[in-house]
Protein backbone atom coordinates (compact mmCIF):
# COMPACT_ATOMS: atom_id res chain seq x y z
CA UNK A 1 6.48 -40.14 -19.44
CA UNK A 2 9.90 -38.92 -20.82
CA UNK A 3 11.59 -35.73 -19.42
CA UNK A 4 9.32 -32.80 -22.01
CA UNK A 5 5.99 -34.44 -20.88
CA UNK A 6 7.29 -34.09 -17.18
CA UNK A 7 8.12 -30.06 -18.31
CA UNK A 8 4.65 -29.89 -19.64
CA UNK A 9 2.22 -31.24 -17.24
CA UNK A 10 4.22 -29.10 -14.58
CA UNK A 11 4.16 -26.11 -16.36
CA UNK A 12 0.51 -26.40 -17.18
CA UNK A 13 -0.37 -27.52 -13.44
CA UNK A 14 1.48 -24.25 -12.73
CA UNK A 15 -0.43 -22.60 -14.71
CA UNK A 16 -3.71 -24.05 -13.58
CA UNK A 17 -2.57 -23.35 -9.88
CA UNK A 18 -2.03 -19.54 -10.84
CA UNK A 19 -5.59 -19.34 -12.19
CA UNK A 20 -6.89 -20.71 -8.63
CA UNK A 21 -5.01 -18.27 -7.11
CA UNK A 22 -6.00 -15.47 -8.73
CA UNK A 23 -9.54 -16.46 -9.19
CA UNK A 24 -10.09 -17.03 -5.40
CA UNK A 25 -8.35 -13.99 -4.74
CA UNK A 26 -10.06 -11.84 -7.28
CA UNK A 27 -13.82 -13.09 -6.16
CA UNK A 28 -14.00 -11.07 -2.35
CA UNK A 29 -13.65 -7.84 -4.70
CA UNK A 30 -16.13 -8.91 -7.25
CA UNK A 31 -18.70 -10.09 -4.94
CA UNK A 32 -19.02 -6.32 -3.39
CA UNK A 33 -19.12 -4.98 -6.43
CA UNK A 34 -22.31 -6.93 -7.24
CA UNK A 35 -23.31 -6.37 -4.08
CA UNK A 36 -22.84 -2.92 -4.36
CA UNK A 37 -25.56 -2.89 -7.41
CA UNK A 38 -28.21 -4.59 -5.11
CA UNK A 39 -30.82 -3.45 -3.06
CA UNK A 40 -30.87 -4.67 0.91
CA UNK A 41 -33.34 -7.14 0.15
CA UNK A 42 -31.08 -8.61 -2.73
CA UNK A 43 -27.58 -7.97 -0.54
CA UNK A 44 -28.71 -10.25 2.49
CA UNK A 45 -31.22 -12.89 0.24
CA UNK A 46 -30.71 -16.61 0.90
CA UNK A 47 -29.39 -17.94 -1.35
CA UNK A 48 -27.59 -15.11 -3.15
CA UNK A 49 -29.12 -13.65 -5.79
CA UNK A 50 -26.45 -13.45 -9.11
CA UNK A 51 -29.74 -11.91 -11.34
CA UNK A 52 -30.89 -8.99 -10.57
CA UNK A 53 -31.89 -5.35 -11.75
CA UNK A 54 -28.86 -3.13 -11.10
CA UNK A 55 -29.28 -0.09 -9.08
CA UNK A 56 -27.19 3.28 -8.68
CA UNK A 57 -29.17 3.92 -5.99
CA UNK A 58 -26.28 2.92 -3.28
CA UNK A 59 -23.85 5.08 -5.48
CA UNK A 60 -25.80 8.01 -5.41
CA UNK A 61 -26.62 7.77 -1.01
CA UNK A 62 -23.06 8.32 -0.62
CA UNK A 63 -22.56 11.42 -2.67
CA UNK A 64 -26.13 12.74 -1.16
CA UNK A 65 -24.74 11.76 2.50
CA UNK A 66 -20.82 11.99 2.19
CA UNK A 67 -18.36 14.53 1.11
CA UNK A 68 -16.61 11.27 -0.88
CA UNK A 69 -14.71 13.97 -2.83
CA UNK A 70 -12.93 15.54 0.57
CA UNK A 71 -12.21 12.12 1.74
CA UNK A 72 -11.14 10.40 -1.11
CA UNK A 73 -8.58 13.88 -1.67
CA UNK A 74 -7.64 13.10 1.79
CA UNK A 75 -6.44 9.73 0.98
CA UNK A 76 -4.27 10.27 -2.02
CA UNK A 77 -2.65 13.69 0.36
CA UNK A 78 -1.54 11.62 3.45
CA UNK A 79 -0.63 8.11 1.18
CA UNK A 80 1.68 9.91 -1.29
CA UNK A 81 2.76 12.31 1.46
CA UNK A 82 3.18 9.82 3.65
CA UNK A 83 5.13 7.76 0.63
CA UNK A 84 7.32 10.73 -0.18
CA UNK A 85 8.48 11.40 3.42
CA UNK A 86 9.44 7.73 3.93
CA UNK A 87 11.63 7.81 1.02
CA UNK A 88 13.17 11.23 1.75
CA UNK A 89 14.22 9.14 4.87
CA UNK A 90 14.76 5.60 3.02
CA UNK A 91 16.90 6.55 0.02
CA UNK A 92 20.11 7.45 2.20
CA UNK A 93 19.69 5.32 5.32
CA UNK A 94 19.22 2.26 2.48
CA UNK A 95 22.39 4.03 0.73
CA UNK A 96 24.48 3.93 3.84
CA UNK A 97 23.40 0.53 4.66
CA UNK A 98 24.08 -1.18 1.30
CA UNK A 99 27.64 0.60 0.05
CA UNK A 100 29.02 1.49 3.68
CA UNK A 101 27.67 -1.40 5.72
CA UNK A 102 29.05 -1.91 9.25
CA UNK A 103 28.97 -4.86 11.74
CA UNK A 104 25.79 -4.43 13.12
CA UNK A 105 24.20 -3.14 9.84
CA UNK A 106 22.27 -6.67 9.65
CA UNK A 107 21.02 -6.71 13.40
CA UNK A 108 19.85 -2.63 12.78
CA UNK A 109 17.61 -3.93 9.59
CA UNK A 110 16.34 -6.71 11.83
CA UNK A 111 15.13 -4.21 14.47
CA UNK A 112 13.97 -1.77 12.17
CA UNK A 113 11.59 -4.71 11.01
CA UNK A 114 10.72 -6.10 14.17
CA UNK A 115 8.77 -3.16 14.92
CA UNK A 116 6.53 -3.57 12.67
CA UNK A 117 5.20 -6.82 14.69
CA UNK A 118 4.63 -4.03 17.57
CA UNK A 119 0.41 -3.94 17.96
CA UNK A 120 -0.31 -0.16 16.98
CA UNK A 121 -3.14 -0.26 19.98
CA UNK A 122 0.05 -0.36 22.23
CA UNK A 123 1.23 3.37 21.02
CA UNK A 124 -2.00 4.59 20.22
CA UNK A 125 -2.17 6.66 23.55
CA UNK A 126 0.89 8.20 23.83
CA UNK A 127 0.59 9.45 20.00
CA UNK A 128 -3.24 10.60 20.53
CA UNK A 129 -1.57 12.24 23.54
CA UNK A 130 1.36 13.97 21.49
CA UNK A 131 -0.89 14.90 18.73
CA UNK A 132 -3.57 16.43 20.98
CA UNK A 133 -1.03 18.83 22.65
CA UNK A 134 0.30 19.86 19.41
CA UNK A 135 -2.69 20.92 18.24
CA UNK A 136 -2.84 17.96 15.25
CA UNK A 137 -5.40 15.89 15.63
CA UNK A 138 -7.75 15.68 12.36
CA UNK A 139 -5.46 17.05 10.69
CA UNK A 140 -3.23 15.41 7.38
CA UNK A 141 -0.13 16.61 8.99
CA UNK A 142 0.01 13.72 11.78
CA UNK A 143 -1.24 10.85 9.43
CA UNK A 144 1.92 11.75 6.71
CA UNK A 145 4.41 11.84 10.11
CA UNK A 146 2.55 8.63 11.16
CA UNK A 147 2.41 6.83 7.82
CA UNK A 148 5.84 7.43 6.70
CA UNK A 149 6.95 6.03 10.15
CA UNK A 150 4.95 3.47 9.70
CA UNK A 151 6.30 2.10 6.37
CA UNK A 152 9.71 3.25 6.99
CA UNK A 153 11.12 -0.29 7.64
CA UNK A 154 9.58 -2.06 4.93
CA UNK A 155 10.81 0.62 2.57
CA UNK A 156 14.32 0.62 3.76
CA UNK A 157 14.32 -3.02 3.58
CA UNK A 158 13.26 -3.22 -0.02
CA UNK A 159 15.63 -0.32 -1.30
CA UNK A 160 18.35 -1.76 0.77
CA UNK A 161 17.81 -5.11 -1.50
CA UNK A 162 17.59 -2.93 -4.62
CA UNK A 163 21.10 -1.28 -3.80
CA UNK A 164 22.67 -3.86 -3.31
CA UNK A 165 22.44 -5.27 -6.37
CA UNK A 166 24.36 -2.00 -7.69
CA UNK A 167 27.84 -3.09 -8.85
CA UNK A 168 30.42 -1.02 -6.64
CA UNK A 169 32.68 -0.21 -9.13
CA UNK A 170 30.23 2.09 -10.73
CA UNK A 171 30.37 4.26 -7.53
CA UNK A 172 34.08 3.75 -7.02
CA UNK A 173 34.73 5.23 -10.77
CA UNK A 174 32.37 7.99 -9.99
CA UNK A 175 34.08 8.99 -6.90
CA UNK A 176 37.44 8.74 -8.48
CA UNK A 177 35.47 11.62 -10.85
CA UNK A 178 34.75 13.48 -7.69
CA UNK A 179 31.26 12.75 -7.29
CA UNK A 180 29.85 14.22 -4.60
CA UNK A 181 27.11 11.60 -2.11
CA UNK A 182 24.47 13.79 -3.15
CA UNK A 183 25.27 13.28 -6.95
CA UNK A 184 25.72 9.62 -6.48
CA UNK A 185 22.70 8.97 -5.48
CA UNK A 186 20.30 11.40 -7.73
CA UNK A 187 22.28 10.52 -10.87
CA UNK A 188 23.78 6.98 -10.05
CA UNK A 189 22.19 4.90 -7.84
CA UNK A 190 18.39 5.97 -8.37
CA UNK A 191 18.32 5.71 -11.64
CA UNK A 192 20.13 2.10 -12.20
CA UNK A 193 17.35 1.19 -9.28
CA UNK A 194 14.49 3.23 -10.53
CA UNK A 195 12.09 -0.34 -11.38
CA UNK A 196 12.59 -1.01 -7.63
CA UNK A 197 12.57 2.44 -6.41
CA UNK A 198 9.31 2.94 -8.39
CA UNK A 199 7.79 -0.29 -7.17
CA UNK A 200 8.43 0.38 -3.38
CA UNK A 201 7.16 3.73 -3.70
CA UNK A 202 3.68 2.20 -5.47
CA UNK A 203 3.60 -0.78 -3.00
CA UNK A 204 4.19 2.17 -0.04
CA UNK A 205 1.09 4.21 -1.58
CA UNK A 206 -0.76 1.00 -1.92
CA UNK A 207 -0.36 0.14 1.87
CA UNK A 208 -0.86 3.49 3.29
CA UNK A 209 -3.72 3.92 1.40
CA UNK A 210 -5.55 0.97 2.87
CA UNK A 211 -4.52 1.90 6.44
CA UNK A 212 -7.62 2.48 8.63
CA UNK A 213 -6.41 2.03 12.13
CA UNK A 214 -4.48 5.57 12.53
CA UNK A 215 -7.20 7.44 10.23
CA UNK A 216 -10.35 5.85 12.45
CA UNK A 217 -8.39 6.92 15.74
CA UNK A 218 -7.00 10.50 15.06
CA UNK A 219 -9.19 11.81 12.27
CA UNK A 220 -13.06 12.91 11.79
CA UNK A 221 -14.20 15.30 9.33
CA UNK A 222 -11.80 17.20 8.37
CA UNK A 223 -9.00 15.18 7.37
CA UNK A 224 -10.84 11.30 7.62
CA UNK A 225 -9.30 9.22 4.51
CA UNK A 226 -11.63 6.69 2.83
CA UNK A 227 -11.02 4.12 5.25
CA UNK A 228 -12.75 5.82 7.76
CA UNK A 229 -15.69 6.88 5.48
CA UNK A 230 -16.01 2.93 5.09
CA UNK A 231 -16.29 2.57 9.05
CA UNK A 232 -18.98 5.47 9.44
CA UNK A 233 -21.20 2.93 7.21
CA UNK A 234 -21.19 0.83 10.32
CA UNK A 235 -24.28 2.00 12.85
CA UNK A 236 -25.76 -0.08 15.64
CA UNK A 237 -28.90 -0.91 13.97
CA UNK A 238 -26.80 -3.53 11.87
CA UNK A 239 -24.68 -3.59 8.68
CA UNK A 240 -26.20 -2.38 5.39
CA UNK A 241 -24.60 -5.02 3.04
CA UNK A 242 -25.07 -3.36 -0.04
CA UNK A 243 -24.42 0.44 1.07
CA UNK A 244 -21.36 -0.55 2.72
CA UNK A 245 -20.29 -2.43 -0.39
CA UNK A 246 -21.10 0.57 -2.40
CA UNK A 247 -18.40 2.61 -0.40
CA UNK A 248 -16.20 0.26 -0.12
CA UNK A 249 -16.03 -0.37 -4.05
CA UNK A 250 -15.92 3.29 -3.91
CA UNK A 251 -12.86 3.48 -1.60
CA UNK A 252 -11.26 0.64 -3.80
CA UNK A 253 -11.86 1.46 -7.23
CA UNK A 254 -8.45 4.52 -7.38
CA UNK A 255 -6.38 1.98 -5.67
CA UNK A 256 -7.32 -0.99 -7.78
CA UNK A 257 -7.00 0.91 -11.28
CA UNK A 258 -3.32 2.64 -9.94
CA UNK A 259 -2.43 -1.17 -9.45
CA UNK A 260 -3.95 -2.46 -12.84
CA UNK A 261 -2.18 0.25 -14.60
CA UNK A 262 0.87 0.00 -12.63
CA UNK A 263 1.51 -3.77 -12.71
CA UNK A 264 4.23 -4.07 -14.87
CA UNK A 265 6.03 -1.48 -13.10
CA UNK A 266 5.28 -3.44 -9.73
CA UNK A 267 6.42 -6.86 -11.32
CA UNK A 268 9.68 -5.73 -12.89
CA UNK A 269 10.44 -3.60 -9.16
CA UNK A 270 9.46 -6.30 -7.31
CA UNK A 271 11.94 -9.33 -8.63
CA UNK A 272 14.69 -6.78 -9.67
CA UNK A 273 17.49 -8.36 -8.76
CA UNK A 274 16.42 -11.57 -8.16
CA UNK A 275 18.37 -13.49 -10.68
CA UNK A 276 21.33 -12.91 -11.40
């Protein structure tokens, strides 16, 4: 086997391996979607049933029982809120960090990511706490505050990386032109970053939007995200497989089309800079 055959069985076995992949990753969200058109009886048969008569009838319980409108609005408030403060916060500390870097710059993005291995159960108290004496539980204003903290590290990391890649003498002809910081970053540094600024504010929405631990344990009604409409579905008489695969497809299905439509944007963000 000379040295192209060698180049083409590995790039077809890489090929092969990136169907697998995506295949085994794909088929958790297909299978609730089907599930999601079954009744009860079809959701928890032995073995599972692949053809059946389609129902709506799922679909249609949640609108009677749920306000899916107010929670799904909920959702896209608090995860693009909670996006925009984080990079309000990200853009200059990653600015700072990347053109003016000091001797501990390293060992501050290290802790800054280390908390992130910090259980949230361990604050949850003291936050419920705070929140309850400022008058903000089940409210959107404490999950933005709570998931822009929450992201902040992985969003400083990743625009950090993006920066960097930045040539300096750009900025050093620009302040010889008496550029002001504000100016440099707005009209220089954003822009020849934008694929990766875009990407880390879609992953950032992507993440916050699937957080259910802070929305479960400060919100109800009135300002519950999606997530926690998917944990109402859970009573004590038992799991309703194919109701609580109708919401959850429900919950999924913005999230999942941003993404689809989005992809490229995510790709090209998400290796910028990562060859040279």
């Amino acid at each position: 086997m000379n040295d192209t055959q060698r180049a083409l069985w590995s790039e077809r076995a890489a090929i092969t391996a990136a169907w697998v992949a995506g295949i085994l990753m794909f088929f958790p969200i297909f299978w609730m979607a089907l599930t999601s058109f079954k009744t009860e009886l079809e959701a928890i048969a032995v073995p599972p049933t692949i053809i059946f008569d389609p129902t709506l009838e799922n679909f249609s319980l949640i609108q009677e029982r749920t306000d899916y409108t107010g929670f799904a609005w909920n959702s896209i408030i608090t995860s693009v809120g909670g996006t925009a403060l984080a990079m309000a916060i990200a853009v200059p500390a990653a600015y700072a960090m990347a053109f003016f870097p000091g001797r501990r710059t390293k060992d501050v993005l290290l802790w800054m990511l280390s908390t992130k291995m910090l259980p949230a159960v361990g604050v949850l108290m003291p936050i419920y706490l705070i929140s309850q004496k400022l008058g903000l539980l089940d409210t959107r204003i404490v999950l933005v505050v709570i998931y822009a903290m929450i992201n902040l590290p992985i969003v400083i990391w990743l625009l950090f990386t993006y920066f960097r890649e930045i040539p300096k003498e750009i900025l050093e002809a620009s302040r010889m032109d008496g550029t002001s910081t504000f100016n440099e970053i707005v009209e220089i540094v954003i822009p020849l970053s934008w694929g990766g600024v875009a990407s880390t504010a879609l992953l950032s929405i992507v993440l916050l939007w699937n957080e259910a631990f802070w929305s479960i344990n400060l919100t109800s009604s009135d300002a519950g995200t999606l997530t926690a409409l998917v944990a109402s579905f859970s009573s004590p008489e038992g799991l309703f497989w194919s109701k609580l695969s109708a919401v959850s497809t429900a919950a999924c299905a913005p999230i999942v089309v941003l993404g689809w439509f989005c992809q490229k944007q995510l790709v090209q963000g998400l290796t910028f800079g990562a060859v040279k």
